[in-house]
N, C-alpha and C. Protein backbone atom coordinates (compact mmCIF):
# COMPACT_ATOMS: atom_id res chain seq x y z
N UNK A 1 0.86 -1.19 0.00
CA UNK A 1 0.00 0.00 0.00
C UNK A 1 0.89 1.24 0.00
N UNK A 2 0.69 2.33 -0.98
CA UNK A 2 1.39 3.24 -1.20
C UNK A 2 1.13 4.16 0.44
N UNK A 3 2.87 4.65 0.85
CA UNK A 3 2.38 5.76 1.82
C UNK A 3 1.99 6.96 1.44
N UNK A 4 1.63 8.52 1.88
CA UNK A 4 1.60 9.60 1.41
C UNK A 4 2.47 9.92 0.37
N UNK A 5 3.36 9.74 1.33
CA UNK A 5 4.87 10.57 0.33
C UNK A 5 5.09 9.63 -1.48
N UNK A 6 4.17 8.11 -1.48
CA UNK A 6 4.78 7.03 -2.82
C UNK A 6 3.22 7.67 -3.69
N UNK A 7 2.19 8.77 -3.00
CA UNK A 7 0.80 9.33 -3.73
C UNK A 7 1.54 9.76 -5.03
N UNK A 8 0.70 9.76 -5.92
CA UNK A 8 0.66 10.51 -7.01
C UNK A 8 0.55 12.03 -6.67
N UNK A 9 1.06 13.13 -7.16
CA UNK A 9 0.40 14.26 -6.49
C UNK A 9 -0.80 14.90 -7.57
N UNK A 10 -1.52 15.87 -6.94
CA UNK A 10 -2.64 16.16 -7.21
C UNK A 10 -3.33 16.72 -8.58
N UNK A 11 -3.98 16.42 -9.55
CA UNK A 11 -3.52 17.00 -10.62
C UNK A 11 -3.86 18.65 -10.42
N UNK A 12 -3.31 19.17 -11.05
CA UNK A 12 -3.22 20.64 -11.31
C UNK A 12 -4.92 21.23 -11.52
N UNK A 13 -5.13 22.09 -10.61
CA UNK A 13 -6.27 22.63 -11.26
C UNK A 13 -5.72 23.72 -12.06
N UNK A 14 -6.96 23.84 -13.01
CA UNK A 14 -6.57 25.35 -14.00
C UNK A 14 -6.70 26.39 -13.25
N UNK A 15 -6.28 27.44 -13.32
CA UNK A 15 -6.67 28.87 -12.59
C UNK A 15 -7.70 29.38 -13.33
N UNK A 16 -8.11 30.21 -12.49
CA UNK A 16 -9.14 31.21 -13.17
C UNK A 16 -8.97 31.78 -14.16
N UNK A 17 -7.39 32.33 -13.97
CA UNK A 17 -6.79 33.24 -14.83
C UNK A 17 -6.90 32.72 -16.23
N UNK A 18 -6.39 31.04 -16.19
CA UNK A 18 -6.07 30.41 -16.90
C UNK A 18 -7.49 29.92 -17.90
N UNK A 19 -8.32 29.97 -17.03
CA UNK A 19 -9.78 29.77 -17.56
C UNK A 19 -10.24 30.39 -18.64
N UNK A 20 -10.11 32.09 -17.84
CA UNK A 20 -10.93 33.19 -18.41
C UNK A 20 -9.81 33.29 -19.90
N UNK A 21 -8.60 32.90 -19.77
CA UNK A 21 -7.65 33.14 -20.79
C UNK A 21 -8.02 32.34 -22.08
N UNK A 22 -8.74 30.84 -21.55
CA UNK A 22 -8.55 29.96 -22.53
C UNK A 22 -9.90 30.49 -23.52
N UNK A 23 -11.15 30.92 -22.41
CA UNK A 23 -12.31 31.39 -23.13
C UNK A 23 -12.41 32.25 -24.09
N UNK A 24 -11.33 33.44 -23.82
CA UNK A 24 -10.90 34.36 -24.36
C UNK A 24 -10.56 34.05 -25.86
N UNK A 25 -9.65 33.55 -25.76
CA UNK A 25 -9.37 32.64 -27.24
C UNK A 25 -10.40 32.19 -28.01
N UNK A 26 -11.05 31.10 -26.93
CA UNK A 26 -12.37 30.15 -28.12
C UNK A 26 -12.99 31.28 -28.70
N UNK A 27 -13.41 32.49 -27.83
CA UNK A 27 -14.57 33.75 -28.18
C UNK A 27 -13.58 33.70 -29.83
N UNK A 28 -12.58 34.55 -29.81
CA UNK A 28 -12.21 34.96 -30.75
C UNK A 28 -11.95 33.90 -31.97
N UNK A 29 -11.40 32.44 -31.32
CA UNK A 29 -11.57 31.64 -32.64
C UNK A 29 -13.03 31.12 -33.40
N UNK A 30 -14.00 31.48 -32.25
CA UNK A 30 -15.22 31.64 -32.47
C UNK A 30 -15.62 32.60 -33.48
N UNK A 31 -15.74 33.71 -33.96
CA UNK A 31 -15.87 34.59 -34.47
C UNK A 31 -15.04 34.11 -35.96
N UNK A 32 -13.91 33.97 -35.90
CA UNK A 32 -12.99 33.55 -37.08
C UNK A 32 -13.45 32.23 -37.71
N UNK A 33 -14.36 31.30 -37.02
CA UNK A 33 -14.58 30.24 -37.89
C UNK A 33 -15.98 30.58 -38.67
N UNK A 34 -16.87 31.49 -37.34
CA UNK A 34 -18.37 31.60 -37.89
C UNK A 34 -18.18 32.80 -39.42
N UNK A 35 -17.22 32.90 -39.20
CA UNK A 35 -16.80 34.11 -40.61
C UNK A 35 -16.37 33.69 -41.76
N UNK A 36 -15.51 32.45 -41.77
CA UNK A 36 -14.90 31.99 -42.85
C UNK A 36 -14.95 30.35 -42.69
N UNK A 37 -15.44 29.43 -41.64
CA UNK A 37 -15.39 28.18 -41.81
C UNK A 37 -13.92 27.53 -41.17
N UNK A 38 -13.64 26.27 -41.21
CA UNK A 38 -12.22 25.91 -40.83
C UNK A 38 -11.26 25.44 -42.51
N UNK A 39 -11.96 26.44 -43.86
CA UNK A 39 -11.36 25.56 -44.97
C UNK A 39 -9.56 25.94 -45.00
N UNK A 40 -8.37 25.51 -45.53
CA UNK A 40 -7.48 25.73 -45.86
C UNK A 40 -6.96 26.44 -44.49
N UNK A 41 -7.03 26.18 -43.07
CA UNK A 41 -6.76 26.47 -41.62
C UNK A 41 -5.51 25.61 -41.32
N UNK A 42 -4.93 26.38 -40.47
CA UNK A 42 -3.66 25.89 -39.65
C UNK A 42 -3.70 26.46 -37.95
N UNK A 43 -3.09 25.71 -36.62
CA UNK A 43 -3.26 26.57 -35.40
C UNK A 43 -2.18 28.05 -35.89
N UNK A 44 -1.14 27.73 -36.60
CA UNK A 44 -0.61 29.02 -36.59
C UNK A 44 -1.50 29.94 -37.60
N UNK A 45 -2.29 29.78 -38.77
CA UNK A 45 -2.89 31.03 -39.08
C UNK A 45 -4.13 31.69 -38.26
N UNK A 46 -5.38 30.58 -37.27
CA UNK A 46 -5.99 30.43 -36.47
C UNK A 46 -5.32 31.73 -35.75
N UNK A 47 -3.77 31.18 -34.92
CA UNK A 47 -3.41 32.21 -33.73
C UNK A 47 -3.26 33.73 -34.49
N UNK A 48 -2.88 33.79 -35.66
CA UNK A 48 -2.90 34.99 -36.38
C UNK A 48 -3.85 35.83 -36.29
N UNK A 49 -5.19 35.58 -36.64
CA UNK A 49 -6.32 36.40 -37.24
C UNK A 49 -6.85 36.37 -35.53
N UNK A 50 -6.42 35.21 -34.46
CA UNK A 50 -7.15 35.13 -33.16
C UNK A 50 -6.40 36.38 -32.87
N UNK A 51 -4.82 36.71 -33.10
CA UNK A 51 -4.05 38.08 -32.07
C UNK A 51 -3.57 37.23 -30.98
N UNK A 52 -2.92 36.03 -31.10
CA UNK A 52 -2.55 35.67 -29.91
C UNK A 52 -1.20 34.62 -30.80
N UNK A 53 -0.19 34.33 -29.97
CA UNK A 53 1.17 33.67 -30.38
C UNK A 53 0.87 32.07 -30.44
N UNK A 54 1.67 31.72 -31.95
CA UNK A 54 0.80 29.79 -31.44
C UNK A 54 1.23 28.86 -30.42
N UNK A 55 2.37 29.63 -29.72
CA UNK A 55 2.34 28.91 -28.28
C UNK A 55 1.18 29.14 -27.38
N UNK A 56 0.81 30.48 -27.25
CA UNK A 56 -0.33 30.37 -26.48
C UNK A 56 -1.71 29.07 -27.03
N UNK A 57 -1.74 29.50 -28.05
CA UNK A 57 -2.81 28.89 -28.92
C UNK A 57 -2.95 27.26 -28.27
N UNK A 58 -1.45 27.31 -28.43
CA UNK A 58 -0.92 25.22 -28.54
C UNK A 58 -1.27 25.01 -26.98
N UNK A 59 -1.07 25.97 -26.36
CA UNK A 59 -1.31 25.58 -24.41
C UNK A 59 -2.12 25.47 -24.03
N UNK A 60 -3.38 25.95 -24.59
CA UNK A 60 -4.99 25.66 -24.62
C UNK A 60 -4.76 24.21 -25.57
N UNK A 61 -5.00 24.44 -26.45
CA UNK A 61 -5.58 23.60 -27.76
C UNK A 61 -4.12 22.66 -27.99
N UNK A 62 -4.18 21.28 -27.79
CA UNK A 62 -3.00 20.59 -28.69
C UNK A 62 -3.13 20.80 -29.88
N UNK A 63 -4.19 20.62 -30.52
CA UNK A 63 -3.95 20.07 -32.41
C UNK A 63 -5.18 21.02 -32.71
N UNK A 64 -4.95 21.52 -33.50
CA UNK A 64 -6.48 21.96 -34.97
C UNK A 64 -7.64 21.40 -34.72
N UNK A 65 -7.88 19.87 -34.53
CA UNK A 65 -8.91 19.27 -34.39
C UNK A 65 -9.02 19.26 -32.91
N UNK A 66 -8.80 19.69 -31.57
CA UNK A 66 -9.01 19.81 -30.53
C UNK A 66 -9.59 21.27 -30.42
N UNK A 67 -9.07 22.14 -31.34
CA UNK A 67 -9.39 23.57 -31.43
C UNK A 67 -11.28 23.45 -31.77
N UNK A 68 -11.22 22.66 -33.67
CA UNK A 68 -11.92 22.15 -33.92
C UNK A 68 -13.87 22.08 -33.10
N UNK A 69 -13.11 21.07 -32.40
CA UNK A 69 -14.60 20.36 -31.38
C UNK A 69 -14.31 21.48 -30.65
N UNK A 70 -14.13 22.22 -29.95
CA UNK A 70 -13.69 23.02 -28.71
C UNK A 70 -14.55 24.33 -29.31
N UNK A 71 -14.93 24.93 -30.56
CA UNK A 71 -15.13 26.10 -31.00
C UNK A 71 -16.64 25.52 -31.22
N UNK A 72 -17.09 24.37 -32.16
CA UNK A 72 -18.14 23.73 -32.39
C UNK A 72 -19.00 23.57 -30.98
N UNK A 73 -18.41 22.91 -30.27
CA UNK A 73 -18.79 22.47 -28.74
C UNK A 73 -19.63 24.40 -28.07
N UNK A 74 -18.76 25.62 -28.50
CA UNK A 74 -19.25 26.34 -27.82
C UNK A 74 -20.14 26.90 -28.54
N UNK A 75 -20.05 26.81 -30.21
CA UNK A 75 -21.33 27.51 -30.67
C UNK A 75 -22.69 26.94 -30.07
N UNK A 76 -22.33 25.31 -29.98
CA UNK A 76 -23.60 24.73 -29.48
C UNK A 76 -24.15 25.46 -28.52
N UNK A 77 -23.36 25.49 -27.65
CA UNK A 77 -23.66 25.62 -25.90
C UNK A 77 -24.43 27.38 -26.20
N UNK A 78 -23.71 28.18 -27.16
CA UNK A 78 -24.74 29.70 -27.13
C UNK A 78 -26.12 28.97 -28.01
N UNK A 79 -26.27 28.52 -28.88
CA UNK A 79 -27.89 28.07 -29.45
C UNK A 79 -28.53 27.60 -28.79
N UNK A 80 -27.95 26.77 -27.27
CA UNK A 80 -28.84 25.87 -26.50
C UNK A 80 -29.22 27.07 -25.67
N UNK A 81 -28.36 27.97 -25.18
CA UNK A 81 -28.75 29.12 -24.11
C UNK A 81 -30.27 30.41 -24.32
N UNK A 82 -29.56 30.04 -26.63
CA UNK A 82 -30.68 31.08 -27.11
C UNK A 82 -31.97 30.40 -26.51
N UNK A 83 -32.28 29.10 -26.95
CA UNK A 83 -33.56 28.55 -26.59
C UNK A 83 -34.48 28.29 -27.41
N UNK A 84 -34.90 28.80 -29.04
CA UNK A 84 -36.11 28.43 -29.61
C UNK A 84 -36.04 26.82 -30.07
N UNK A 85 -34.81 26.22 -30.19
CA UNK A 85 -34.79 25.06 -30.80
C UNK A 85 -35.27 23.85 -29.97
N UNK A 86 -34.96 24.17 -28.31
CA UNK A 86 -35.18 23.59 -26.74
C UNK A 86 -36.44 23.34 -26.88
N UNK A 87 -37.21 24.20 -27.70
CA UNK A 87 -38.56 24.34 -26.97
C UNK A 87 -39.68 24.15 -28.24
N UNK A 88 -38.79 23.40 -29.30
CA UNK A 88 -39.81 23.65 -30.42
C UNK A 88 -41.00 22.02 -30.32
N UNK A 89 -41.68 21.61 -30.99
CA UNK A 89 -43.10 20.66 -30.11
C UNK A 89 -42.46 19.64 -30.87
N UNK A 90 -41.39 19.39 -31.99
CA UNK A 90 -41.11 18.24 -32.50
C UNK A 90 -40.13 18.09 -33.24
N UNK A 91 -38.78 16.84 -32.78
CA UNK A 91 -37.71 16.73 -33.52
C UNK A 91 -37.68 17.97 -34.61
N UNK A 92 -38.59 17.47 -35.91
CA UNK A 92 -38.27 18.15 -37.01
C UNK A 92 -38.41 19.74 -36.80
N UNK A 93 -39.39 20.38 -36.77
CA UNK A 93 -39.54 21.37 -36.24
C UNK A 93 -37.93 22.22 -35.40
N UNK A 94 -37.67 21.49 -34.12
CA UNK A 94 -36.26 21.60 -33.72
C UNK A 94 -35.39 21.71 -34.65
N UNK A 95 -35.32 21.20 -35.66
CA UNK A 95 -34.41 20.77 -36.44
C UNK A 95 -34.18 22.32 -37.06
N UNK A 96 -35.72 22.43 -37.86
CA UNK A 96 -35.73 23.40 -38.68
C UNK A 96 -35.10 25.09 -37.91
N UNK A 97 -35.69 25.10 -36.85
CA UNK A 97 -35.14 26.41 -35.99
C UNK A 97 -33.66 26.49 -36.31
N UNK A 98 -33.06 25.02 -35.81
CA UNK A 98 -31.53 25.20 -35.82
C UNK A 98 -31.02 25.71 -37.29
N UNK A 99 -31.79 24.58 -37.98
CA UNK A 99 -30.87 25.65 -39.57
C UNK A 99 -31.45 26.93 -39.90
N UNK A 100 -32.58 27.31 -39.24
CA UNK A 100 -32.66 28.76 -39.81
C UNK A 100 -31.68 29.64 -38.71
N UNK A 101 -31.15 29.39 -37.49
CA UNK A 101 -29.84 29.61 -36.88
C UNK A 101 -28.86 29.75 -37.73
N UNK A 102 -28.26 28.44 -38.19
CA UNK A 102 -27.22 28.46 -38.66
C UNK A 102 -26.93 29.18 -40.04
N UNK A 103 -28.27 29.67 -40.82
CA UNK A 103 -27.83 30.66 -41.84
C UNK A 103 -26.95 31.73 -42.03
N UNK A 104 -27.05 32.15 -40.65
CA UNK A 104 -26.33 33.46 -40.09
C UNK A 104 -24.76 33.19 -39.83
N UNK A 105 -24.62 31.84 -39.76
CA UNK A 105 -23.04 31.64 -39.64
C UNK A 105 -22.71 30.37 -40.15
N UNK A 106 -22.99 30.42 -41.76
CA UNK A 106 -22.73 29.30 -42.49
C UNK A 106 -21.41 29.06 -42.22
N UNK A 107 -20.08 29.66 -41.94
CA UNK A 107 -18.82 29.31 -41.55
C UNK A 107 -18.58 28.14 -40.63
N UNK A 108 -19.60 28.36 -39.54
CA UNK A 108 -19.73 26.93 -38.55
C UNK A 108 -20.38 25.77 -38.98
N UNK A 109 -22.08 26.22 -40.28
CA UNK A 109 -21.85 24.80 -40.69
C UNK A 109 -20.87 24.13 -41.67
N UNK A 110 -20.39 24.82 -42.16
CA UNK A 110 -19.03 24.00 -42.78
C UNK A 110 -17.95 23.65 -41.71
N UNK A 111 -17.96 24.46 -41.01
CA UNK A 111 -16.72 23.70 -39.72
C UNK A 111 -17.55 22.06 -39.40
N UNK A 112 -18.54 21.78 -39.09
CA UNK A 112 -19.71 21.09 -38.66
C UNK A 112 -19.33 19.88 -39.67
N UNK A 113 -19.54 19.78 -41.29
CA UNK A 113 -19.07 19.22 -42.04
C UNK A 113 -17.69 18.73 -42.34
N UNK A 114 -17.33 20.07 -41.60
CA UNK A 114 -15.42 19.60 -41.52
C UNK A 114 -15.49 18.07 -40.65
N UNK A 115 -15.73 18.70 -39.60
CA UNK A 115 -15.50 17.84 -38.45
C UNK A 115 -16.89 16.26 -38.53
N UNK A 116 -17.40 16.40 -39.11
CA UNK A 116 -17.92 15.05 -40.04
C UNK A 116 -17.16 14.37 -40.91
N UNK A 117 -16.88 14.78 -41.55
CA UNK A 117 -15.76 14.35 -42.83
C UNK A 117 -14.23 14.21 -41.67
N UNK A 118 -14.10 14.81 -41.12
CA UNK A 118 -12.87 14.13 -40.05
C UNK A 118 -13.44 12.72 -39.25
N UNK A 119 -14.41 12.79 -38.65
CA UNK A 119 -14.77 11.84 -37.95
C UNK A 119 -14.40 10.32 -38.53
N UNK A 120 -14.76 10.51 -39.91
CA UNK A 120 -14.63 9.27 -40.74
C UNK A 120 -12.72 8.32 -40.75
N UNK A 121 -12.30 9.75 -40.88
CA UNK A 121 -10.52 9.13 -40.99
C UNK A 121 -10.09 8.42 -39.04
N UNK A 122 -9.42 7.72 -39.53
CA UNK A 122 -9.06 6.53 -38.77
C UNK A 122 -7.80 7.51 -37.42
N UNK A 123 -7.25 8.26 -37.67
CA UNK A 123 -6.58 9.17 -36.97
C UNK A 123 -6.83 10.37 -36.61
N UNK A 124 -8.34 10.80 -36.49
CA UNK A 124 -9.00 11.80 -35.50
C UNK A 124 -9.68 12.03 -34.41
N UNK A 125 -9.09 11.03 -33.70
CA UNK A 125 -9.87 10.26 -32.88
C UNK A 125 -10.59 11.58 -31.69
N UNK A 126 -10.40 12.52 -31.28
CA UNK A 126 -11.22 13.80 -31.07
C UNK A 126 -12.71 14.05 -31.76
N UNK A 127 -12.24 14.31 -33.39
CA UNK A 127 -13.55 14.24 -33.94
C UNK A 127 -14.34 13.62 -34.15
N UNK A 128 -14.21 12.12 -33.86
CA UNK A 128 -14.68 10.86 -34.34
C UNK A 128 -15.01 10.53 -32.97
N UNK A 129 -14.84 10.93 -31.42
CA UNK A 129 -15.18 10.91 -30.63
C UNK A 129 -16.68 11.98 -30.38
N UNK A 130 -16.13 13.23 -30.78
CA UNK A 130 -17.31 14.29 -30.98
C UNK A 130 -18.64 13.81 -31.54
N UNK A 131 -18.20 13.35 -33.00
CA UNK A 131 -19.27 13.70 -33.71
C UNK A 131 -20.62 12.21 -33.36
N UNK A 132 -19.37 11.22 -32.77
CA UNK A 132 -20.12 9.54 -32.44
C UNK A 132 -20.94 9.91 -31.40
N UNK A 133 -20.63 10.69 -30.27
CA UNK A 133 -21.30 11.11 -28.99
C UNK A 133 -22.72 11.83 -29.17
N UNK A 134 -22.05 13.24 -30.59
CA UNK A 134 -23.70 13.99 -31.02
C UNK A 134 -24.22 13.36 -31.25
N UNK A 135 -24.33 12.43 -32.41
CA UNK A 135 -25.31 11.86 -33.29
C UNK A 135 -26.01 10.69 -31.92
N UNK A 136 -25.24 9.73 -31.08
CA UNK A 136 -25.74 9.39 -30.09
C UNK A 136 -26.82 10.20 -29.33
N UNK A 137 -26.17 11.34 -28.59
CA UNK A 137 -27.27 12.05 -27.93
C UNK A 137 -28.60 12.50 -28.55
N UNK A 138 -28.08 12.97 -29.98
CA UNK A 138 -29.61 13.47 -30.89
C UNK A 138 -30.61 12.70 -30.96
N UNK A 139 -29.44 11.53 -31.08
CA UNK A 139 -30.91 10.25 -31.82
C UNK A 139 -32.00 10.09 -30.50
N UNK A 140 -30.78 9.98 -29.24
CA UNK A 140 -31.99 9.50 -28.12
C UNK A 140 -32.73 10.39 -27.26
N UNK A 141 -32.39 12.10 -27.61
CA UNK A 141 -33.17 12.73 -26.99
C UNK A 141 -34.35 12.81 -27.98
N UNK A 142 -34.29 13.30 -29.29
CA UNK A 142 -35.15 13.00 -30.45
C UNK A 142 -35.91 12.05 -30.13
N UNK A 143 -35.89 10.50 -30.28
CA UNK A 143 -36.81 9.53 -30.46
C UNK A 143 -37.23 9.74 -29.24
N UNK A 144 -36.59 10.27 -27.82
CA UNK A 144 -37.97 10.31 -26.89
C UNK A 144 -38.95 11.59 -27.09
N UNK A 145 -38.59 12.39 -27.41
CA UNK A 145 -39.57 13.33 -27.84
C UNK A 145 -40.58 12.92 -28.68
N UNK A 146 -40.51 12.27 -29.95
CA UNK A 146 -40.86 11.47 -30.99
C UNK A 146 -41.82 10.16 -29.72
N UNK A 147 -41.43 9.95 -29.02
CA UNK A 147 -42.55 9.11 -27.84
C UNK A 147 -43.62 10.00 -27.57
N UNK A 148 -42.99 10.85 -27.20
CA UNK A 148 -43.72 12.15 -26.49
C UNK A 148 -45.04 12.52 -27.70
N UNK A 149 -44.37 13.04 -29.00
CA UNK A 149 -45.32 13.24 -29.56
C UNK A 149 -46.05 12.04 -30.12
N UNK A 150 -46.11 10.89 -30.32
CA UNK A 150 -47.09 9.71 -30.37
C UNK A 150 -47.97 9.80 -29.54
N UNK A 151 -47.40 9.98 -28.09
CA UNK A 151 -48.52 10.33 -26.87
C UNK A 151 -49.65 11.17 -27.00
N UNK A 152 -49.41 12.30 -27.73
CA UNK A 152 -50.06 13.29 -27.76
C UNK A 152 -50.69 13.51 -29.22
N UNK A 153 -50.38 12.48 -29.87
CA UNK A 153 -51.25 12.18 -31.25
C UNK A 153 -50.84 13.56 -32.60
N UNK A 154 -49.12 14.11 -32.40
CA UNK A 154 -48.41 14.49 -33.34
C UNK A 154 -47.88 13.99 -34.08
N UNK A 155 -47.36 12.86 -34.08
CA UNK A 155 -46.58 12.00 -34.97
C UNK A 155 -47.39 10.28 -34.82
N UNK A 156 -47.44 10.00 -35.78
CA UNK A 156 -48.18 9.06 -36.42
C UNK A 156 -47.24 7.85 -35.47
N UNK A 157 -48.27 7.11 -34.99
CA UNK A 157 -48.04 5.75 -34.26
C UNK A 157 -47.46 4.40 -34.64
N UNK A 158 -47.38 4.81 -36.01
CA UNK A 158 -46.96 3.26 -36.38
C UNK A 158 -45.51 3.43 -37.32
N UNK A 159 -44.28 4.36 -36.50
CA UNK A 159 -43.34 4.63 -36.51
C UNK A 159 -42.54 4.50 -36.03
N UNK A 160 -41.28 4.18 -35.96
CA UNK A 160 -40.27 3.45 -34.63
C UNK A 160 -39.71 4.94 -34.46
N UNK A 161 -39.43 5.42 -33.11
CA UNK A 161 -38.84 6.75 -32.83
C UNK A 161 -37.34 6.60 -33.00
N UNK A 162 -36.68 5.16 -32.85
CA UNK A 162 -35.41 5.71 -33.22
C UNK A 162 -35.16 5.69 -34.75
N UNK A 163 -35.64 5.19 -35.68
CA UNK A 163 -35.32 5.43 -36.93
C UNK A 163 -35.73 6.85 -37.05
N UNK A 164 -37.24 7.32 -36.96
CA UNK A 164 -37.61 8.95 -37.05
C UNK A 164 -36.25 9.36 -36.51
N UNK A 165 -36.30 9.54 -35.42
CA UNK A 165 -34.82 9.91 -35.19
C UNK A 165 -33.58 10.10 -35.94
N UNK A 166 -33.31 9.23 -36.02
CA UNK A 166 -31.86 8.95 -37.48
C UNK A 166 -32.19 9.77 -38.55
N UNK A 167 -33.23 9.54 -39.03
CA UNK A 167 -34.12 10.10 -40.73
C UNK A 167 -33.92 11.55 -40.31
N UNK A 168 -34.76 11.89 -38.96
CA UNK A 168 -34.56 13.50 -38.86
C UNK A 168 -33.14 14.21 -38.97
N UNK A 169 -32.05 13.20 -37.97
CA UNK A 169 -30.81 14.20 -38.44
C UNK A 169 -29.95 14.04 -39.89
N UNK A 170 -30.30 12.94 -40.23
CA UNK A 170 -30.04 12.60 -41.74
C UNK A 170 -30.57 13.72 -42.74
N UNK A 171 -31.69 13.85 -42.25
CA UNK A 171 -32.18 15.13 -43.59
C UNK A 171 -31.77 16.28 -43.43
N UNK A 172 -31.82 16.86 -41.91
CA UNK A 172 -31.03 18.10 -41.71
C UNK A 172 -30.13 17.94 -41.75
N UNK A 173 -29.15 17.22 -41.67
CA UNK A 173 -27.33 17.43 -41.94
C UNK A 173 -27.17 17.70 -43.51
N UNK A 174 -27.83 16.83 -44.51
CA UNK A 174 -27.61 16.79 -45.81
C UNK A 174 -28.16 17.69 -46.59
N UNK A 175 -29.18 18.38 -45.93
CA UNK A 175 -29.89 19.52 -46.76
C UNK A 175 -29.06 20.63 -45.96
N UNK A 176 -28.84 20.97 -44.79
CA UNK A 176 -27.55 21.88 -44.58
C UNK A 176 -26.29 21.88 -45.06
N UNK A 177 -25.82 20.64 -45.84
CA UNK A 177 -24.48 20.40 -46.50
C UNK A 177 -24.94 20.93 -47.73
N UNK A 178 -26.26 20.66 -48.85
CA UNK A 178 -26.79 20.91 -49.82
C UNK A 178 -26.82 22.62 -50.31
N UNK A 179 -27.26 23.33 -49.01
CA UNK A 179 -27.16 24.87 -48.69
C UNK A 179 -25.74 24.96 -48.76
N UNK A 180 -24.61 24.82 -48.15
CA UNK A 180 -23.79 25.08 -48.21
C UNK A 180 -23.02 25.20 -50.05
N UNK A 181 -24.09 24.23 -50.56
CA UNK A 181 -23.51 24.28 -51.69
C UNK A 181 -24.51 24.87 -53.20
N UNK A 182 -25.29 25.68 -52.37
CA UNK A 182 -26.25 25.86 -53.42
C UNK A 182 -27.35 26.46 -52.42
N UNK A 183 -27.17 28.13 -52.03
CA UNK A 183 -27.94 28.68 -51.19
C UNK A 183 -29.44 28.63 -51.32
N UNK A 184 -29.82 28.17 -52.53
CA UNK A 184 -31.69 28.34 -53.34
C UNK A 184 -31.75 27.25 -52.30
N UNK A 185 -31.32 25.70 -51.81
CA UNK A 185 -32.07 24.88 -51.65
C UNK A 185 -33.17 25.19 -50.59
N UNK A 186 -34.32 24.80 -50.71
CA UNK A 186 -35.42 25.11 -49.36
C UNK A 186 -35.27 24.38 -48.61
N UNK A 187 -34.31 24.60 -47.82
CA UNK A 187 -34.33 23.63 -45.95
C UNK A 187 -35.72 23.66 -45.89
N UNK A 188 -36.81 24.81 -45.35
CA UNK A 188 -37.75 24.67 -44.67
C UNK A 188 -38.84 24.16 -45.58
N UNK A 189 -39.08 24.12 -46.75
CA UNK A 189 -39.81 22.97 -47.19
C UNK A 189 -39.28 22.08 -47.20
N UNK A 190 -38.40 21.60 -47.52
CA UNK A 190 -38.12 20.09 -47.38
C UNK A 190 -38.52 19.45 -45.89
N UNK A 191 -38.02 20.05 -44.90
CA UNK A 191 -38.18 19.64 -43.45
C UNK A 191 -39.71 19.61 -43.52
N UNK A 192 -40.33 20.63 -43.76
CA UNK A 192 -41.67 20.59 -43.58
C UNK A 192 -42.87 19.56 -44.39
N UNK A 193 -41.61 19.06 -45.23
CA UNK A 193 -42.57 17.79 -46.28
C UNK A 193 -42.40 16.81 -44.91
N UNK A 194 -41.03 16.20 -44.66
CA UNK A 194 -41.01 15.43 -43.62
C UNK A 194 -41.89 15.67 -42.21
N UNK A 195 -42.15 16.33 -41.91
CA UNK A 195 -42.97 16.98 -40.61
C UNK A 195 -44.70 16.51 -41.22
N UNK A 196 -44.84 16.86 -42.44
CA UNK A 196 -45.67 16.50 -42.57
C UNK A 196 -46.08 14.91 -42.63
N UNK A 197 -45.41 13.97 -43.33
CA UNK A 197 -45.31 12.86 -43.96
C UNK A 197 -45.44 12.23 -42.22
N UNK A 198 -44.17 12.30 -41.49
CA UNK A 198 -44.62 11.85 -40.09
C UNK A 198 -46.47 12.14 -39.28
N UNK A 199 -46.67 13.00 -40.08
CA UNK A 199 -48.15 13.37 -39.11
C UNK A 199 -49.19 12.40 -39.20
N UNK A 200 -49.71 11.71 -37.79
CA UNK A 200 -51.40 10.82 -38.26
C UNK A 200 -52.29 11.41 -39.03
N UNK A 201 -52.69 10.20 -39.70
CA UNK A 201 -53.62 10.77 -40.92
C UNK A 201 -55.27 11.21 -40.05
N UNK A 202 -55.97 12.43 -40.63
CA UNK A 202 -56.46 13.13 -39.63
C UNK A 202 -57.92 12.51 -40.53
């Protein structure tokens, strides 16, 4: 049995200082991705346009793709704070709020796509951790909602909620990749064909 003195010692907490420093950064790499996306990016041009040295950069962030999830991770966290998407009566619906969100900073949904298209390669294991976890959480907060509305006679009963589920973020990821590449496409009709197609026949 180890004595005191054979302990591991304690790990390091961050400081405050160190906190408010690191936030500081995301804000600003925040701003730089929702403006231009992560295409043709490096941490040293990142620390450039951020105003900060890429040692600092590297002491927060190891790699690009830690930067990556870390900037993505916080746009989320301000859309969840805004609230209309929290509170909309059904998956799709939710869905639709978020991309009429994300119009305003098509730069993040291409970061979004970045970090999809990373997930896939065998050595990103950050993004491929990220993006396995979202699509996890979506599907199963979704299909219980998708319970929820069966309950309440919004979505048609003879539907499995976790496929609705899957189908819902399947259509919004690909019709937001589609926008990205061709601003005419109608997200909100399309979503709204699906919204419909799910509904009991009245």
């Amino acid at each position: 049995m180890p004595t005191p003195s054979d302990a591991p010692p304690p790990a390091r907490r961050a400081s405050a200082k160190g906190i408010a420093r690191r936030q500081e950064i995301l804000d600003r790499a925040l701003e730089v991705f929702a403006r231009r996306g992560s295409e043709r990016t490096s941490l040293r041009a990142i620390a450039r346009e951020v105003g900060v040295t890429h040692a600092a950069l590297t002491h927060y962030f190891a790699s690009l793709e830690e930067l990556l999830v870390a900037v993505y991770r916080e746009s989320e966290r301000r859309l969840d704070e805004a609230g209309p998407a929290a509170h909309a009566a059904t998956p799709v619906e939710a869905m639709r709020v978020s991309a009429q969100q994300n119009r305003a900073v098509p730069g993040l949904v291409q970061l979004y796509t970045s970090l999809v298209a990373a997930a896939l390669e065998a050595d990103r294991p950050a993004a491929t951790a990220f993006v396995a976890d979202r699509f996890e959480r979506l599907r199963a907060g979704m299909a219980e909602q998708v319970r929820e509305n069966q309950r309440a006679g919004l979505v048609r009963d003879d539907v499995d909620p976790e496929h609705v589920a899957a189908l819902v973020i399947a259509a919004s990821d690909g019709l937001q990749t589609q926008w990205l590449l061709d601003g005419e496409v109608a997200l909100d009709g399309s979503l709204a064909l699906l919204e419909h197609l799910l509904r009991p026949d009245r």
